[in-house]
N, C-alpha and C. Protein backbone atom coordinates (compact mmCIF):
# COMPACT_ATOMS: atom_id res chain seq x y z
N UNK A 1 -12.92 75.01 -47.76
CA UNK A 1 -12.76 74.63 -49.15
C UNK A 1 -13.14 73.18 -49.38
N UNK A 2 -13.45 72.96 -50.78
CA UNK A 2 -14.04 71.35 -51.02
C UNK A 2 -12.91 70.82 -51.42
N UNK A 3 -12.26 70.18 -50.55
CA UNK A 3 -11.27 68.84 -50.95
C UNK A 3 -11.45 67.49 -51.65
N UNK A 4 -10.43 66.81 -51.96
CA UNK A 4 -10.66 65.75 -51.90
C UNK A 4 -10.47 65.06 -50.56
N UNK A 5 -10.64 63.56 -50.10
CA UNK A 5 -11.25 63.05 -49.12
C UNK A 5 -9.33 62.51 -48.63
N UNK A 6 -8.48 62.29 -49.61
CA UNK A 6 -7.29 62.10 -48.66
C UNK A 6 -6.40 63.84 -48.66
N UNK A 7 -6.78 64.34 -49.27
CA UNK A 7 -5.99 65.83 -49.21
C UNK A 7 -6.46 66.27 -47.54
N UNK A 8 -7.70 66.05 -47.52
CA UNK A 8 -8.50 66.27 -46.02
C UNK A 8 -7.64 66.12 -45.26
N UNK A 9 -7.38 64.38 -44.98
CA UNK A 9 -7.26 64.18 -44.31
C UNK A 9 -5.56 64.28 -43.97
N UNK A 10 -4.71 64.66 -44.94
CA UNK A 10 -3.74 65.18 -45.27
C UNK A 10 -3.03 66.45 -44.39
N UNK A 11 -4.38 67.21 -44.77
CA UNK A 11 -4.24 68.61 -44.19
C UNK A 11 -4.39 68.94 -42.58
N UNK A 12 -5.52 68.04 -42.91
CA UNK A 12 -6.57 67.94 -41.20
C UNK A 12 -5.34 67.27 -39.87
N UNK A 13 -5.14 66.28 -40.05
CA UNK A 13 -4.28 64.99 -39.77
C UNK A 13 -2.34 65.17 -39.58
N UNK A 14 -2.30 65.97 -40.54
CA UNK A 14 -0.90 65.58 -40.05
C UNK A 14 -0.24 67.30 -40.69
N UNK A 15 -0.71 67.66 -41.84
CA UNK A 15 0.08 69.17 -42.42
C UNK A 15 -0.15 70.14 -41.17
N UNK A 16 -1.30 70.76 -40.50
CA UNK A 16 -1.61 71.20 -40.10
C UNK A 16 -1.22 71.25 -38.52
N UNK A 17 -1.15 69.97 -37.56
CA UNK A 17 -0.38 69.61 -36.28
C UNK A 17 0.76 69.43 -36.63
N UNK A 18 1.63 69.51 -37.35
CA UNK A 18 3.00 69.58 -38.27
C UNK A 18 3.14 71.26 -37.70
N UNK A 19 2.32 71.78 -38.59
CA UNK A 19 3.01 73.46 -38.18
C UNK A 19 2.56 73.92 -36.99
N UNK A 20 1.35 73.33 -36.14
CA UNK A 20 1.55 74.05 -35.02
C UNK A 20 2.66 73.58 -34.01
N UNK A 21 3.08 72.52 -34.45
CA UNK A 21 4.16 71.88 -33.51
C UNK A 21 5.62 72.45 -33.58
N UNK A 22 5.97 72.95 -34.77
CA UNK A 22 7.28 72.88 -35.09
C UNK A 22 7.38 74.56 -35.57
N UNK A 23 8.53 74.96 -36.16
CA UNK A 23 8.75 76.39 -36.60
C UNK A 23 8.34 76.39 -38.12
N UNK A 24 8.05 75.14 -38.85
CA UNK A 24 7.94 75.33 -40.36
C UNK A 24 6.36 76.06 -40.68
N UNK A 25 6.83 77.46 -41.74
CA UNK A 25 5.49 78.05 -41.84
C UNK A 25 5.36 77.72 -43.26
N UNK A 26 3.55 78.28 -43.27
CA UNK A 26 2.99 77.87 -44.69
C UNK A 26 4.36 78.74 -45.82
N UNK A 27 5.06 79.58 -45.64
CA UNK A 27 6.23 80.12 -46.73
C UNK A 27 7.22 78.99 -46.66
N UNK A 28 7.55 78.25 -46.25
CA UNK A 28 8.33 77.05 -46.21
C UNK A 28 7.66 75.84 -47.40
N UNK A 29 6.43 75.87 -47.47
CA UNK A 29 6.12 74.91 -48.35
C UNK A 29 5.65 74.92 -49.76
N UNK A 30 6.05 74.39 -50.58
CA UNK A 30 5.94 75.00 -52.15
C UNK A 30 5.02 74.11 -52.66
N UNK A 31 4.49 72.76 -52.39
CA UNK A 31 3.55 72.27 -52.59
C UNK A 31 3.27 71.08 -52.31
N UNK A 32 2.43 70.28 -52.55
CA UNK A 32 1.81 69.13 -51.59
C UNK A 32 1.66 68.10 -52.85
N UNK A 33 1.75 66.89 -53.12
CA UNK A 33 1.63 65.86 -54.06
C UNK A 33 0.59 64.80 -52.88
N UNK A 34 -1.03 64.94 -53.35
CA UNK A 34 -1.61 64.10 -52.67
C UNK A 34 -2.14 62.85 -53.37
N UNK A 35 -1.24 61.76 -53.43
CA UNK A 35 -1.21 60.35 -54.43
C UNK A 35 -2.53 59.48 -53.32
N UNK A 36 -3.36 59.97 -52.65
CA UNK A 36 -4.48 58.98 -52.22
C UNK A 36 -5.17 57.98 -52.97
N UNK A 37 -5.15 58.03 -54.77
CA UNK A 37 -5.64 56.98 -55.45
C UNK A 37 -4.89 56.08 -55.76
N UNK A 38 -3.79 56.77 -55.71
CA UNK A 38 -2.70 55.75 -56.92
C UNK A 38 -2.87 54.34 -56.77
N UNK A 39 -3.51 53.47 -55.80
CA UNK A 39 -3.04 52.07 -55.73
C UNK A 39 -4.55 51.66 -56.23
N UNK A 40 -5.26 52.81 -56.46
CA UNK A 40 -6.43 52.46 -57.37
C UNK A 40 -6.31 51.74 -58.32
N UNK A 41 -5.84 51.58 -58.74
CA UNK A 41 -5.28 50.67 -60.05
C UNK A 41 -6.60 49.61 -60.40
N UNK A 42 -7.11 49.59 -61.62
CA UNK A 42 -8.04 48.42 -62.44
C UNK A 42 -8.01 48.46 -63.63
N UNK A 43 -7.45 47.43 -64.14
CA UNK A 43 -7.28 47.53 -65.62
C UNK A 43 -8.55 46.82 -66.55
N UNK A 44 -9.63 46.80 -65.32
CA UNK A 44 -10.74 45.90 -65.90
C UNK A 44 -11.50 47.38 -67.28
N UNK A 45 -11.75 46.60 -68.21
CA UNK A 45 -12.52 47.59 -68.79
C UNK A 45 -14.16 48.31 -68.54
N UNK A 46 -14.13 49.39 -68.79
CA UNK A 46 -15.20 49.90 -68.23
C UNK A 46 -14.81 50.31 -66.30
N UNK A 47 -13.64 50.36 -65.98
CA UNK A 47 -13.72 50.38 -64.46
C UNK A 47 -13.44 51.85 -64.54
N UNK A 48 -13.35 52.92 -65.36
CA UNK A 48 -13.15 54.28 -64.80
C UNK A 48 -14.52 54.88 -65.32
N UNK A 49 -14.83 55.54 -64.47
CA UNK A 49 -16.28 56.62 -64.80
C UNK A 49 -15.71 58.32 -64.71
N UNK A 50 -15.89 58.92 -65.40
CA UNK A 50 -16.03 60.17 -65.16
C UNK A 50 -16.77 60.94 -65.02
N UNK A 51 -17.23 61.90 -64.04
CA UNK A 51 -17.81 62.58 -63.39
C UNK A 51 -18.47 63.57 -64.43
N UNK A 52 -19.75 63.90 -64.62
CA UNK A 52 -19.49 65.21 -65.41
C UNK A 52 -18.83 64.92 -66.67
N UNK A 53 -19.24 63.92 -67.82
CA UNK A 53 -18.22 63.33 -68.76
C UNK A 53 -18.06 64.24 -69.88
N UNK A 54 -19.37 65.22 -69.62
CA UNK A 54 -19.38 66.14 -71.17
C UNK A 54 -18.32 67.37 -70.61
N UNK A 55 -18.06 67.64 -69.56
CA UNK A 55 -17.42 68.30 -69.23
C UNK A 55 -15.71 68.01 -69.84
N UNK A 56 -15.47 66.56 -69.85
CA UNK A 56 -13.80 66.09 -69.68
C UNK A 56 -14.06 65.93 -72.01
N UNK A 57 -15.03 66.21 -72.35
CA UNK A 57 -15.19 66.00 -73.30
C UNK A 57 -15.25 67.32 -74.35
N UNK A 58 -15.08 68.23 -73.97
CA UNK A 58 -14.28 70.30 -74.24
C UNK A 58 -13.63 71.05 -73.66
N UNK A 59 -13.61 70.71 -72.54
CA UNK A 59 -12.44 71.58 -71.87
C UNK A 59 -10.77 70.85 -72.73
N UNK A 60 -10.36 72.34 -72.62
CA UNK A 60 -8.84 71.69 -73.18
C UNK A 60 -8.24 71.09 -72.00
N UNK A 61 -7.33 70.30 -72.49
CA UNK A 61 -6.49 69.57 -71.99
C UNK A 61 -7.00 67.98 -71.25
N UNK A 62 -7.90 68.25 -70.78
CA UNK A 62 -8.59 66.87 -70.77
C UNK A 62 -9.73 66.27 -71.51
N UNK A 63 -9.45 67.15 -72.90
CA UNK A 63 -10.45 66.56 -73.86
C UNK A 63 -9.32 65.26 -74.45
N UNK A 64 -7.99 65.06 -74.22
CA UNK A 64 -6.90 64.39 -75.32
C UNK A 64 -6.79 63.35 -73.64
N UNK A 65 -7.01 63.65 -72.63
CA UNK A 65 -7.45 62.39 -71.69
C UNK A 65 -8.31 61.83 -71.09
N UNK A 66 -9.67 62.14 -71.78
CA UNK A 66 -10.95 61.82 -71.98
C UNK A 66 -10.50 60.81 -73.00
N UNK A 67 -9.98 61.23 -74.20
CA UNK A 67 -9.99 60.28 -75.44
C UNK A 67 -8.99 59.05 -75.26
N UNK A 68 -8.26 58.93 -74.66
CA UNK A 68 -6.91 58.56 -74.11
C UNK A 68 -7.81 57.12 -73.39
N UNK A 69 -8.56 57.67 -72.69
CA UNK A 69 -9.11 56.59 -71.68
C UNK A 69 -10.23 55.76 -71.89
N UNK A 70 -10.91 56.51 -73.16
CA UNK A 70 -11.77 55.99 -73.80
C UNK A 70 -11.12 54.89 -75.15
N UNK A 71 -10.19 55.32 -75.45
CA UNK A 71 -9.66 54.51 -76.55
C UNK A 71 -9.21 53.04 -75.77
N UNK A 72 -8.46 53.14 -74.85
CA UNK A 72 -8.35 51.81 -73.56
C UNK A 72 -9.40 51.13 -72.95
N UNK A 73 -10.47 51.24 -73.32
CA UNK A 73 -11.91 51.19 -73.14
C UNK A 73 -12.16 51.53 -71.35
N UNK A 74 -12.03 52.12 -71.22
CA UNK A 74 -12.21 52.95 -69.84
C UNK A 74 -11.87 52.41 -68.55
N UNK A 75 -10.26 51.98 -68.73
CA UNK A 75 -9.66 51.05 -67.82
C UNK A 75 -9.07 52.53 -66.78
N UNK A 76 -9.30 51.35 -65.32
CA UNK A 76 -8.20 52.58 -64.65
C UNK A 76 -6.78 51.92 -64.07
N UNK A 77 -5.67 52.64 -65.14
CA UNK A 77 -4.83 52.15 -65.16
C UNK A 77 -3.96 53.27 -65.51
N UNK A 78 -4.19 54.03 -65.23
CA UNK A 78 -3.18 55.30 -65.60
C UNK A 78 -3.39 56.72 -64.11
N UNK A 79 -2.34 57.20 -64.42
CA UNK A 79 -2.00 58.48 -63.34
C UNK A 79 -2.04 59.51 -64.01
N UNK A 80 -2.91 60.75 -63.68
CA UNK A 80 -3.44 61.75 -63.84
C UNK A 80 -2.60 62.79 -63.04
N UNK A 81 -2.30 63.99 -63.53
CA UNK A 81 -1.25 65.37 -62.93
C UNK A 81 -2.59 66.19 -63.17
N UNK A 82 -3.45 67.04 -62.23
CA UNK A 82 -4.17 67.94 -62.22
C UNK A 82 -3.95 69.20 -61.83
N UNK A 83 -3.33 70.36 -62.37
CA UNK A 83 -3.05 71.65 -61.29
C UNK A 83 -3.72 72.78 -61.97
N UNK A 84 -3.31 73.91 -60.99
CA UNK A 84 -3.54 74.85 -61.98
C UNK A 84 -1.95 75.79 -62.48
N UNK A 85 -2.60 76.43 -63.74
CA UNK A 85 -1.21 77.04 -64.22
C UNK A 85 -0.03 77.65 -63.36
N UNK A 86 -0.27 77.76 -62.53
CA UNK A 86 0.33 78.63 -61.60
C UNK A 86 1.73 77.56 -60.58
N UNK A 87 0.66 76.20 -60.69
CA UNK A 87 1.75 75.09 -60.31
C UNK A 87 2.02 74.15 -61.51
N UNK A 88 2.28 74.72 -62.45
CA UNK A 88 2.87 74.28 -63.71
C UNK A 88 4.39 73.88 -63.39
N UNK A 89 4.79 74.19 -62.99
CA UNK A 89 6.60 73.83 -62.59
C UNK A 89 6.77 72.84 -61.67
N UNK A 90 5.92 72.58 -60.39
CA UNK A 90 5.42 71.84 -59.59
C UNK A 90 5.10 70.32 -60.41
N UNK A 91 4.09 70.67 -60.94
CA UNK A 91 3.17 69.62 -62.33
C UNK A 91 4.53 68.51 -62.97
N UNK A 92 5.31 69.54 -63.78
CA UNK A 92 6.91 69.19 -64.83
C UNK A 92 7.58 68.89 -63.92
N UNK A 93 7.80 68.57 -62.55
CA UNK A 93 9.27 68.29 -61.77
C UNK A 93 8.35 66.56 -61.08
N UNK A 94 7.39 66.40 -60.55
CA UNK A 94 6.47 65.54 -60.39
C UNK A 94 6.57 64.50 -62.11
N UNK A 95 6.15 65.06 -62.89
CA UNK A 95 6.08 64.08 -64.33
C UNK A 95 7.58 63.99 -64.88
N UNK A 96 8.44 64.45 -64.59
CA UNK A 96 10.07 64.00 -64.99
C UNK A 96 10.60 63.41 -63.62
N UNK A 97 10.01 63.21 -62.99
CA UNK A 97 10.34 62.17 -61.82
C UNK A 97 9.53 60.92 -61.99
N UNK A 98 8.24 61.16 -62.36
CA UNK A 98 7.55 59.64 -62.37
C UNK A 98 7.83 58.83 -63.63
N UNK A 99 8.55 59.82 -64.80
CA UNK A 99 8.94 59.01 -66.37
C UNK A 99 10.63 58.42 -66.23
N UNK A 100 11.01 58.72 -64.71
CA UNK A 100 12.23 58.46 -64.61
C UNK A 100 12.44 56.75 -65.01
């Protein structure tokens, strides 16, 4: 599968020699929070690019943080929750912990 580059190394590195070492199986784990950017932090303007911009510019839900980041003039200075529906509960227990 195409990862990102610290989930990799996440998985590769330490999740993975984790379970062959010990008794904890993949049913033991409910999900993974991989914060590899967070200390990304630049509040310079113009420092965030998005990939594919017409893309973040109709899809729902990141059409209102497309605009969000564009109105800040395209600083990177904010934290992004990406999942899919399915880790929606995962998503809400992660964002009422970080608004704590």
């Amino acid at each position: 599968p195409t990862v990102g580059c610290g989930a990799r190394e996440f998985l590769n590195d330490i999740l993975l020699p984790l379970l062959n070492q010990s008794s904890i199986t993949t049913e033991d784990i409910q999900g993974v929070l991989v914060l590899d950017a967070l200390l990304n932090y630049n509040n310079t303007p113009g420092a965030q690019v998005f990939p594919a911009e017409d893309f973040f510019k109709i899809v729902p839900g990141f059409v209102d943080a497309f605009n969000a980041v564009q109105a800040d003039g395209f600083r990177g200075n904010f934290v992004s929750v990406v999942g899919r529906q399915f880790d929606a509960p995962l998503a809400a227990a992660f964002n009422t912990k970080f608004d704590e």
